[in-house]
C-alpha atoms as a PDB file:
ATOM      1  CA  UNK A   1     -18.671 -42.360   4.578  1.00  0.00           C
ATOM      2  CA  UNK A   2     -18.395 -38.343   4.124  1.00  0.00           C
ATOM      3  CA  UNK A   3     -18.200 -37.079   0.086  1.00  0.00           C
ATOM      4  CA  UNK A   4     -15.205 -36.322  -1.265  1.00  0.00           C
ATOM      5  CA  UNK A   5     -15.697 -32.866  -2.277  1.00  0.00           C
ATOM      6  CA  UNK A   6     -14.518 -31.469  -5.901  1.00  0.00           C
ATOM      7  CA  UNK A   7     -12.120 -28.572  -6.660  1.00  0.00           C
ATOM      8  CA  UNK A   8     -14.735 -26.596  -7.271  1.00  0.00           C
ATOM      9  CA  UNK A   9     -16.837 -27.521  -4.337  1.00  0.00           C
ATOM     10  CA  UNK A  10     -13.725 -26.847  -2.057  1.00  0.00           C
ATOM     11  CA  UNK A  11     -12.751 -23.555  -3.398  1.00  0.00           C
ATOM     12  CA  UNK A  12     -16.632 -22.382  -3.027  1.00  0.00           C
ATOM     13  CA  UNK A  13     -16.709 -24.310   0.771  1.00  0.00           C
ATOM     14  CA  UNK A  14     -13.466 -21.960   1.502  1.00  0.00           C
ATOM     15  CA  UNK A  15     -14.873 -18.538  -0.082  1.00  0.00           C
ATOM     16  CA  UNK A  16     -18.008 -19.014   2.629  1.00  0.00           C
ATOM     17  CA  UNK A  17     -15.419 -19.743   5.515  1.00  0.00           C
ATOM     18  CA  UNK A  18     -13.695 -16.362   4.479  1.00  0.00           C
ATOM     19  CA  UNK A  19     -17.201 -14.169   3.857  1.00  0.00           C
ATOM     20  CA  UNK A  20     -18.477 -15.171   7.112  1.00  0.00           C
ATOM     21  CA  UNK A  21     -15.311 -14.700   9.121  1.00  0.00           C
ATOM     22  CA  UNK A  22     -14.663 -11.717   6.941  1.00  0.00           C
ATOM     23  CA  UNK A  23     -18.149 -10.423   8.176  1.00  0.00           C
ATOM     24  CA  UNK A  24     -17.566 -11.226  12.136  1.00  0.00           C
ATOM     25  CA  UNK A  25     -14.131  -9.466  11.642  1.00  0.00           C
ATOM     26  CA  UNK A  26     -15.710  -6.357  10.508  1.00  0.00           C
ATOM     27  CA  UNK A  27     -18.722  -6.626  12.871  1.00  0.00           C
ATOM     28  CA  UNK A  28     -15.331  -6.062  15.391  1.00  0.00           C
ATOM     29  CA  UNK A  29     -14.062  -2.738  13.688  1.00  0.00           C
ATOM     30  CA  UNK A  30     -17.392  -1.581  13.762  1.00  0.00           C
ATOM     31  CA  UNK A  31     -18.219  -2.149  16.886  1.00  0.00           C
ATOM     32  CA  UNK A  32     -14.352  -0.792  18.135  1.00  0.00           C
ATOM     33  CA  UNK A  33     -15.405   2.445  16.312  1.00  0.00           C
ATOM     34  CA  UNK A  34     -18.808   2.682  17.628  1.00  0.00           C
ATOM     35  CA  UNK A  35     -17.028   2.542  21.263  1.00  0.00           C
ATOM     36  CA  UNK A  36     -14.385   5.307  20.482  1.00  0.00           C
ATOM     37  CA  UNK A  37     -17.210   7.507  19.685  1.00  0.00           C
ATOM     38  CA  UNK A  38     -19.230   6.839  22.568  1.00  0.00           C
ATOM     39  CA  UNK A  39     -16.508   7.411  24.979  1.00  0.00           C
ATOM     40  CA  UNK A  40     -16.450   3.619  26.084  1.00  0.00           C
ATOM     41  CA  UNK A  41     -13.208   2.675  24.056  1.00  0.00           C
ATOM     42  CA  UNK A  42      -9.660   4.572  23.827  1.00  0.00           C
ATOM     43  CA  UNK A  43      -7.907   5.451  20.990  1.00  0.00           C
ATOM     44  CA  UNK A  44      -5.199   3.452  21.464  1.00  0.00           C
ATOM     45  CA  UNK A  45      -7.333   0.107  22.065  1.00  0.00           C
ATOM     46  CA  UNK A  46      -9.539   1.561  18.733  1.00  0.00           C
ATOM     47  CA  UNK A  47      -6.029   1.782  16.817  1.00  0.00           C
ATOM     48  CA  UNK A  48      -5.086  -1.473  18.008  1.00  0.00           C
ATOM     49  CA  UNK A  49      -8.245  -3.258  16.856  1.00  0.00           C
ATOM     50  CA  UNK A  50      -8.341  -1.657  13.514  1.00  0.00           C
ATOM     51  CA  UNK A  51      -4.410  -2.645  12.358  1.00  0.00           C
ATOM     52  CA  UNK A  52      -4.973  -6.353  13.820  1.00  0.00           C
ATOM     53  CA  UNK A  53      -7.587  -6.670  11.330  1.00  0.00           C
ATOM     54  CA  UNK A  54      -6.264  -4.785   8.584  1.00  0.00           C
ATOM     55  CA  UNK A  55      -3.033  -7.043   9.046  1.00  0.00           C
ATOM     56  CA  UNK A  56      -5.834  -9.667   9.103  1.00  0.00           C
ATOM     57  CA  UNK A  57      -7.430  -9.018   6.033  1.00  0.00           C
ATOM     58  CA  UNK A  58      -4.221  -8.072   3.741  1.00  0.00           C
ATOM     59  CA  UNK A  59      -2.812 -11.456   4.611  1.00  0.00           C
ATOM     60  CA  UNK A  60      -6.455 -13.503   4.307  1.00  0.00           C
ATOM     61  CA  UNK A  61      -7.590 -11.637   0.894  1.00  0.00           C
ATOM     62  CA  UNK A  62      -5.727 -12.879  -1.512  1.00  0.00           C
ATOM     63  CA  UNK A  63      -5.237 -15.862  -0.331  1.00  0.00           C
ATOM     64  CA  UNK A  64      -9.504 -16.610  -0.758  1.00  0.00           C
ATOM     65  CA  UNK A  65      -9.802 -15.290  -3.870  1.00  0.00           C
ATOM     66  CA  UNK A  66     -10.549 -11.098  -2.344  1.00  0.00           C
ATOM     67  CA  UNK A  67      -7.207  -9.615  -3.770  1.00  0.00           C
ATOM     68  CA  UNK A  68      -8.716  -6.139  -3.613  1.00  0.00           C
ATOM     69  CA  UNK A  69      -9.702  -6.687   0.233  1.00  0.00           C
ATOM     70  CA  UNK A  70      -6.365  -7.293   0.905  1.00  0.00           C
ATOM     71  CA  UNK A  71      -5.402  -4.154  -0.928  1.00  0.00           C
ATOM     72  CA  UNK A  72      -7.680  -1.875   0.829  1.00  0.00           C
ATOM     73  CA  UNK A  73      -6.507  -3.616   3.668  1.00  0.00           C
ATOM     74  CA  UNK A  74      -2.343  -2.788   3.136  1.00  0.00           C
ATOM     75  CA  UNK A  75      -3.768   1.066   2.556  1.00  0.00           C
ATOM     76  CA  UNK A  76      -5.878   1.079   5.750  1.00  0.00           C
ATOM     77  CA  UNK A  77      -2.605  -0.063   7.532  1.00  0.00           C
ATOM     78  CA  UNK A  78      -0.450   2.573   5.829  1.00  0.00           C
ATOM     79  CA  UNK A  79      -3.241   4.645   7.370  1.00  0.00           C
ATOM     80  CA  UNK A  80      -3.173   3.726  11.010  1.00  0.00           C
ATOM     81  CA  UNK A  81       0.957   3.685  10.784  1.00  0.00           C
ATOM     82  CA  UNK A  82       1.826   6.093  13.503  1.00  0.00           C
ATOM     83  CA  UNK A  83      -1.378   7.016  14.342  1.00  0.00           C
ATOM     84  CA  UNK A  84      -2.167   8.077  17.944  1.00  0.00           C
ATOM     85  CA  UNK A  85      -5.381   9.630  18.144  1.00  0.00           C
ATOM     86  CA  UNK A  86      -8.794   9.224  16.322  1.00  0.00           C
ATOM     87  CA  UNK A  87     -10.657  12.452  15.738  1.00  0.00           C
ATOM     88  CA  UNK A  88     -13.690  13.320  13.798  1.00  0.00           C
ATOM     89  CA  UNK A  89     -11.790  12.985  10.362  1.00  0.00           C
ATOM     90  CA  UNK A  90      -9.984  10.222  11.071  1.00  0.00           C
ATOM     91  CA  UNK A  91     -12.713   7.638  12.680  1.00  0.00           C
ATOM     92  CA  UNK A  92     -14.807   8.890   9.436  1.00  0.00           C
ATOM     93  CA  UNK A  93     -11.652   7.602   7.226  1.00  0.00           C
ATOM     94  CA  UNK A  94     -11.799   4.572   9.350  1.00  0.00           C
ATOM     95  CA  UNK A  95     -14.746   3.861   8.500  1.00  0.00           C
ATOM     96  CA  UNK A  96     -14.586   4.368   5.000  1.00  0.00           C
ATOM     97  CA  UNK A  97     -12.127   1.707   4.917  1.00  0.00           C
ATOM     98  CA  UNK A  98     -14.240  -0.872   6.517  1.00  0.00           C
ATOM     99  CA  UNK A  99     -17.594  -0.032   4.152  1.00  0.00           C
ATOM    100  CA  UNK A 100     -15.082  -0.847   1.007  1.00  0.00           C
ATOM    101  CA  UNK A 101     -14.154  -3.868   2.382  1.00  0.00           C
ATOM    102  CA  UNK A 102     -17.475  -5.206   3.273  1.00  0.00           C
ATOM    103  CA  UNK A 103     -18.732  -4.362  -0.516  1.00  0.00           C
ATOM    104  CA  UNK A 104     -15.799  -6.193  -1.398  1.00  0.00           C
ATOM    105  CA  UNK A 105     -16.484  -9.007   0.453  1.00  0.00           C
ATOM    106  CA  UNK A 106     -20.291  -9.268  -0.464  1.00  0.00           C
ATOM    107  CA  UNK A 107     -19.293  -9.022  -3.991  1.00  0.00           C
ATOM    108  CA  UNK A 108     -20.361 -12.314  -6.280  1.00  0.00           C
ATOM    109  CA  UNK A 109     -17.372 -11.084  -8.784  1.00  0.00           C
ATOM    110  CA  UNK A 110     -14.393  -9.311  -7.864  1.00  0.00           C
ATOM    111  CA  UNK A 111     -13.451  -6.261  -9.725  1.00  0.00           C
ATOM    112  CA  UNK A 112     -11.047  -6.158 -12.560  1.00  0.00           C
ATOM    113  CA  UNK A 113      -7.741  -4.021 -12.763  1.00  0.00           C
ATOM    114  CA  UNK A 114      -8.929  -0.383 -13.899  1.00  0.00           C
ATOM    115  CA  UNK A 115     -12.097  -0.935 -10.958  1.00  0.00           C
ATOM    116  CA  UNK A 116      -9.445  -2.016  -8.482  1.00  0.00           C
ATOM    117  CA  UNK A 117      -7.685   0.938  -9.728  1.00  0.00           C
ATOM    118  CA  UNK A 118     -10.114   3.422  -8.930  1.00  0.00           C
ATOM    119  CA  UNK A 119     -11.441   1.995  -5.939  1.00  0.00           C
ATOM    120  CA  UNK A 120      -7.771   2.122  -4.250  1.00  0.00           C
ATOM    121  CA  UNK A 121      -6.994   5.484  -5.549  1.00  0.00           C
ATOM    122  CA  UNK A 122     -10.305   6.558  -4.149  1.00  0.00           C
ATOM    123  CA  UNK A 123      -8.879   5.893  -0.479  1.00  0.00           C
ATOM    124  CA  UNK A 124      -8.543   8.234   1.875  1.00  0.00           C
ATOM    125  CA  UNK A 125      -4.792   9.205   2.741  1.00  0.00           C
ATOM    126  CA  UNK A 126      -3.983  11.085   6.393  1.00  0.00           C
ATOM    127  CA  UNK A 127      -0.703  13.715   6.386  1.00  0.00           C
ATOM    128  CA  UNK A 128       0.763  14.508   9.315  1.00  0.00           C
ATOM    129  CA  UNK A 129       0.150  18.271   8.249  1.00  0.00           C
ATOM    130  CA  UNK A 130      -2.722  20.679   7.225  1.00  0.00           C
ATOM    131  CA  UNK A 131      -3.794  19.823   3.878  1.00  0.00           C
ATOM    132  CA  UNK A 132      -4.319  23.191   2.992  1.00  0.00           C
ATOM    133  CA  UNK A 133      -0.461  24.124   3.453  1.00  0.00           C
ATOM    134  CA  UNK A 134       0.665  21.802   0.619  1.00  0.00           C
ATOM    135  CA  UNK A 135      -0.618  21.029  -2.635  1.00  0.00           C
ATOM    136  CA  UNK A 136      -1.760  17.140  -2.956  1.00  0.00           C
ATOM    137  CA  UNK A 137      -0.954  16.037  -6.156  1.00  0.00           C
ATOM    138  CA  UNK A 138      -2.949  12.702  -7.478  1.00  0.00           C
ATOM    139  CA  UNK A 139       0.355  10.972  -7.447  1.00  0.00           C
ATOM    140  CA  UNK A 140       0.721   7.619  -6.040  1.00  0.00           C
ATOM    141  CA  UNK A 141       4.660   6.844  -5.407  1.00  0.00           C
ATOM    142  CA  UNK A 142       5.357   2.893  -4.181  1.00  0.00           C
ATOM    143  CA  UNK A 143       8.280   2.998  -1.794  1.00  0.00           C
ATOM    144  CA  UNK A 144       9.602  -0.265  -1.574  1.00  0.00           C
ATOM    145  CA  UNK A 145      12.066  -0.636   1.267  1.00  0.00           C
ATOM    146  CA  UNK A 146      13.032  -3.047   4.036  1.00  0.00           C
ATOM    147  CA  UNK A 147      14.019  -0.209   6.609  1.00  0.00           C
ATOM    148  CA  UNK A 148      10.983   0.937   8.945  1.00  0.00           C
ATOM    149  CA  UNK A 149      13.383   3.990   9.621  1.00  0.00           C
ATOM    150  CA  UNK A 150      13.887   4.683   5.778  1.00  0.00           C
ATOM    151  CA  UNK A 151      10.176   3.950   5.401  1.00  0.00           C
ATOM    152  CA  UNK A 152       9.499   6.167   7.526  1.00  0.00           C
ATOM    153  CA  UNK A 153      11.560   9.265   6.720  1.00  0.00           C
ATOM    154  CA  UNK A 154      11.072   9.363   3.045  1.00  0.00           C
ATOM    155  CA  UNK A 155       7.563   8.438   3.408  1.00  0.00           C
ATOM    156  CA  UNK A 156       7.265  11.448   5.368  1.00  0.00           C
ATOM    157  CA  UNK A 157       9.273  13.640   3.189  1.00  0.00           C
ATOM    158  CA  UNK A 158       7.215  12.436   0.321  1.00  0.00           C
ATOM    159  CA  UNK A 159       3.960  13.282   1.794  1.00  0.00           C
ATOM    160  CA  UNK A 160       5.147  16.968   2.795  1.00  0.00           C
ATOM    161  CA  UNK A 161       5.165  17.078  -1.575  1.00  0.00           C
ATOM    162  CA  UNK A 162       1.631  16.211  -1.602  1.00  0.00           C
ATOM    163  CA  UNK A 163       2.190  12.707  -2.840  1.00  0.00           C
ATOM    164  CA  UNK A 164       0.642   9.773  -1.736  1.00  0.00           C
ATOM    165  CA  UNK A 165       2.522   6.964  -0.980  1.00  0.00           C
ATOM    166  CA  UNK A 166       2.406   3.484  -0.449  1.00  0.00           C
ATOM    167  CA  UNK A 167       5.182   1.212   1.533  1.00  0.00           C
ATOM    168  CA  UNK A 168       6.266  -1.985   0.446  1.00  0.00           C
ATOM    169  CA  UNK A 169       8.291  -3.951   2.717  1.00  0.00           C
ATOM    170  CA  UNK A 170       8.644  -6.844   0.561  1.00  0.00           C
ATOM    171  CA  UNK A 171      10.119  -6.757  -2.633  1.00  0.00           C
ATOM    172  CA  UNK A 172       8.533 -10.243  -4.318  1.00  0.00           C
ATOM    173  CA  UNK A 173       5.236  -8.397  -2.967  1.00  0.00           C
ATOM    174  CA  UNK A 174       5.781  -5.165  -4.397  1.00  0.00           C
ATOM    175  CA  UNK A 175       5.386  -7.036  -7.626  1.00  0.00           C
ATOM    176  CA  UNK A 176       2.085  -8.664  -7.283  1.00  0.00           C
ATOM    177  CA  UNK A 177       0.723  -4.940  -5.984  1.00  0.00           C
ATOM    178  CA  UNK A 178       2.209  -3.041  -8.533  1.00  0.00           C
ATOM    179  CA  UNK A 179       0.417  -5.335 -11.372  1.00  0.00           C
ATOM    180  CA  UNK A 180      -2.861  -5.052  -9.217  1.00  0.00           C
ATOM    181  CA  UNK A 181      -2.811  -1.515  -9.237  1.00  0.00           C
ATOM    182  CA  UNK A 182       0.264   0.332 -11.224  1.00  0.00           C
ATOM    183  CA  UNK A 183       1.872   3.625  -9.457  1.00  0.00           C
ATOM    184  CA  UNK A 184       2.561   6.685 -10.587  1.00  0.00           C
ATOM    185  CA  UNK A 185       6.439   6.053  -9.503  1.00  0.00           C
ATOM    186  CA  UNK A 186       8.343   3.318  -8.029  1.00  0.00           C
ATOM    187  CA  UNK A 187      11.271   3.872  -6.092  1.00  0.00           C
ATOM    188  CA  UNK A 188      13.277   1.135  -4.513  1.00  0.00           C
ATOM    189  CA  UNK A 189      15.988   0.714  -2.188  1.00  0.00           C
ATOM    190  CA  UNK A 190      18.733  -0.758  -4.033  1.00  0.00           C
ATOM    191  CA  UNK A 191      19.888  -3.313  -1.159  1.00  0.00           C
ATOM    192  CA  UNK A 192      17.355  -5.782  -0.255  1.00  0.00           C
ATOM    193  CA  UNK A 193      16.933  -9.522   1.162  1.00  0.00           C
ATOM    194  CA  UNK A 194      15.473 -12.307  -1.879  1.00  0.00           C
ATOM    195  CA  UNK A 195      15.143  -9.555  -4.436  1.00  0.00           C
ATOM    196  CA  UNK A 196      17.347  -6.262  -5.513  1.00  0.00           C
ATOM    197  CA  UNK A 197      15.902  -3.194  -5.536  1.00  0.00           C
ATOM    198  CA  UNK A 198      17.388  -3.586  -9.368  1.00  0.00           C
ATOM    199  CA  UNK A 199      16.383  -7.125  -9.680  1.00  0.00           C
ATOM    200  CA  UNK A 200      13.174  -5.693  -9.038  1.00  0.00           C
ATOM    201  CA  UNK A 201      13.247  -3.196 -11.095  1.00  0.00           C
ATOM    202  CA  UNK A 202      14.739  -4.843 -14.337  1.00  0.00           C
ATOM    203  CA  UNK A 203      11.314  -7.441 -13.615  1.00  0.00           C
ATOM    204  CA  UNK A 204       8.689  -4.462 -13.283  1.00  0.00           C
ATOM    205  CA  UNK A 205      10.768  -2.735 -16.873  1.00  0.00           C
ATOM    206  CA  UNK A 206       9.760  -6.423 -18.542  1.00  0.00           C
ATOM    207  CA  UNK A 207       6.211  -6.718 -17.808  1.00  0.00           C
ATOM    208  CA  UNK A 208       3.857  -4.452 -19.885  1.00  0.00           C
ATOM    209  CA  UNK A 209       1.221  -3.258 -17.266  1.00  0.00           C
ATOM    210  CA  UNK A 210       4.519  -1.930 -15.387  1.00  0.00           C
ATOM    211  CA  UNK A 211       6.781  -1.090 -18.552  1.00  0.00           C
ATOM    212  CA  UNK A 212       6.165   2.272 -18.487  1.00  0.00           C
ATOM    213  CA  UNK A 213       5.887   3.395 -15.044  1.00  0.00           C
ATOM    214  CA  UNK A 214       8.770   5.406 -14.053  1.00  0.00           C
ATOM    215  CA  UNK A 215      11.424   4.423 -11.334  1.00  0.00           C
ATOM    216  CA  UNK A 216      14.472   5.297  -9.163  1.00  0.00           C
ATOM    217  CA  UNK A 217      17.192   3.181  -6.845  1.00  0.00           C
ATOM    218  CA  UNK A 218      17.300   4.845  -3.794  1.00  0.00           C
ATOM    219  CA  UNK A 219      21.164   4.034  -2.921  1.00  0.00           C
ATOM    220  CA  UNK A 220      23.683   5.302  -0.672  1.00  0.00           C
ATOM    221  CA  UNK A 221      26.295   5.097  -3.141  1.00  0.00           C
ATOM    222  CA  UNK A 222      28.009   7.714  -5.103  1.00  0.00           C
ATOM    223  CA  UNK A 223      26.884   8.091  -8.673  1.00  0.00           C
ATOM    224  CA  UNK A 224      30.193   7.274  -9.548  1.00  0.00           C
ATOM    225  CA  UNK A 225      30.356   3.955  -7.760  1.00  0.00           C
ATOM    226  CA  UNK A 226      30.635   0.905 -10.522  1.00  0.00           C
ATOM    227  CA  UNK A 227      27.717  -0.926  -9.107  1.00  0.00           C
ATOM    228  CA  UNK A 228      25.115   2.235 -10.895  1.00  0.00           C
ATOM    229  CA  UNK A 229      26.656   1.252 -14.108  1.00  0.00           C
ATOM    230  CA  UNK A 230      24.189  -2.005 -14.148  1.00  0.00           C
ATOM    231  CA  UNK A 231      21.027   0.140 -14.181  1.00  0.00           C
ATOM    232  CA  UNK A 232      18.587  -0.024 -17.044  1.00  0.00           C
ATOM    233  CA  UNK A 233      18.473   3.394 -19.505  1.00  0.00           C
ATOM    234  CA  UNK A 234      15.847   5.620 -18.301  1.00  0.00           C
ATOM    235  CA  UNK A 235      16.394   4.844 -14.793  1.00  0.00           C
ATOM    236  CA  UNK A 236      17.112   7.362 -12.010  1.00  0.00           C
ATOM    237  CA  UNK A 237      19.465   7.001  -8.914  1.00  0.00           C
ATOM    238  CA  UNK A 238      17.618   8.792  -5.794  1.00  0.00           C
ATOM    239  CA  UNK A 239      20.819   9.164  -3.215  1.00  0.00           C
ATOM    240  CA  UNK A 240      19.504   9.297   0.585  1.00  0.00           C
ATOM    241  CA  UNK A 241      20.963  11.693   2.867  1.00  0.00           C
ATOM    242  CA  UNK A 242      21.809  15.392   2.193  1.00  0.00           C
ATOM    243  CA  UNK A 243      20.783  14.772  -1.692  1.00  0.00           C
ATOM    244  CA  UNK A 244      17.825  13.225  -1.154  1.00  0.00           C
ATOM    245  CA  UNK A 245      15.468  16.345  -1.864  1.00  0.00           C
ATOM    246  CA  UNK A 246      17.938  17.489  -5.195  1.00  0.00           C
ATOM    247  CA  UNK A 247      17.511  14.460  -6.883  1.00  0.00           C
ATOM    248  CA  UNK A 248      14.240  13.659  -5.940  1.00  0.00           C
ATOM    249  CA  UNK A 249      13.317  17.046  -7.550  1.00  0.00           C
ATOM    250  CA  UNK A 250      15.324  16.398 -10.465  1.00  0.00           C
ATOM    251  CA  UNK A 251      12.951  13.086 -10.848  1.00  0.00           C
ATOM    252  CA  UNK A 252       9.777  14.340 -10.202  1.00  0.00           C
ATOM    253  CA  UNK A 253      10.672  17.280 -13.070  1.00  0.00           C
ATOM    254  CA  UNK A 254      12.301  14.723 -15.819  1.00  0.00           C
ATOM    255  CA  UNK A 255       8.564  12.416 -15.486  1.00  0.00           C
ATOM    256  CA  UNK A 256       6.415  15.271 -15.256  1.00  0.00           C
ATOM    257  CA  UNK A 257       4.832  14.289 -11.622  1.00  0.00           C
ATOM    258  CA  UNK A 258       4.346  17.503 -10.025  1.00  0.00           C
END
């Protein structure tokens, strides 16, 4: 008759599962990234390898106890979002990502919030222009949207600031990442399925790792529309469209962030 194992016996049983699957999984990236710079793999079929395990890893992380694999793993996919090709500085990046995860994963304790902290901010971050034509401010924004195509815009108009910036496409996750490791800025979109973009915000305002972290609703409504009257003093509206880029200055001046 098989043992009936403990809680404790379980949880270890399923920690092994993970480091050893963990460990074949990154044995893959390697080995996809070894072939891209041989000449024996694409980009494209590099790419594809390295978000399926990213997306991989973000979901399995947490779940087993890693939460800072699965952060690394969310940034490595912000990463490879809309990436095509994989030069010199970006299978280098690539790589980077895939060394923090392993330490991660061969860790016997897991860091705690200001290690997590520096470990993410330490991540590289690609911009779809040449560094040296913008100033890149150490300023992590969270951009927590449902729309790929709002996502997408603002993140790019963010990083032509010189900010980095992180997308959330779930609100209720936002949360649990923002607590992990705290932004320099939140802005959400006010509309969103499960959770408000002011729902959200009111719950970040009330816990005190998050208290004082500044934040905006981005909204397509007029400043004058009744539904802005609900948001918390000390908030700012961020209107998309043709005043995007006056009242996101006007934020980054009132908290200081560039």
């Amino acid at each position: 008759m098989a043992s009936i194992l403990s809680t404790d016996d379980l949880e270890d049983r399923l920690r092994m599962e993970f480091v050893d699957d963990a460990r074949d999984r990154l044995e893959v990236m390697n080995a996809a990234l070894t072939g891209r710079a041989k000449g024996t793999r694409s980009d494209a079929e590099t790419i594809g390898v390295l978000r399926l395990e990213a997306h991989n890893f973000k979901g399995m992380g947490t779940s087993f106890g890693y939460p800072t694999v699965s952060l690394v793993a969310h940034r490595l996919e912000d990463y490879l979002s809309g990436l095509k090709q994989l030069e010199g500085r970006q299978l280098s990046d690539a790589q980077l990502f895939i060394d923090r995860i392993a330490e991660l994963v061969d860790r016997a304790e897991q860091p705690l919030l200001a290690e997590t902290n520096r470990i993410i901010r330490a991540l590289p971050v690609r911009y779809e222009f040449q560094v040296t034509d913008v100033e890149v401010r150490n300023v992590e924004i969270m951009l927590v949207t449902p729309s790929k195509v709002v996502a997408k815009k603002l993140g790019a108009e963010l990083a032509a600031c010189g900010f980095r910036t992180m997308t959330v496409t779930d609100p209720i996750e936002s949360i649990s990442l923002a607590v992990r490791v705290p932004p320099d800025m939140v802005i959400a979109s006010m509309v969103m399925d499960g959770l408000s973009g002011l729902d959200l915000i009111r719950g970040l305002r009330a816990m005190s790792v998050t208290h004082s972290v500044p934040m905006a609703l981005l909204t397509s409504l007029n400043l004058d529309n009744p539904s802005l009257k609900e948001i918390p003093h000390g908030v700012s509206v961020i209107r998309v469209g043709e005043h995007f880029g006056d009242d996101f200055a006007a934020v980054v001046a009132k908290y200081n962030l560039g």
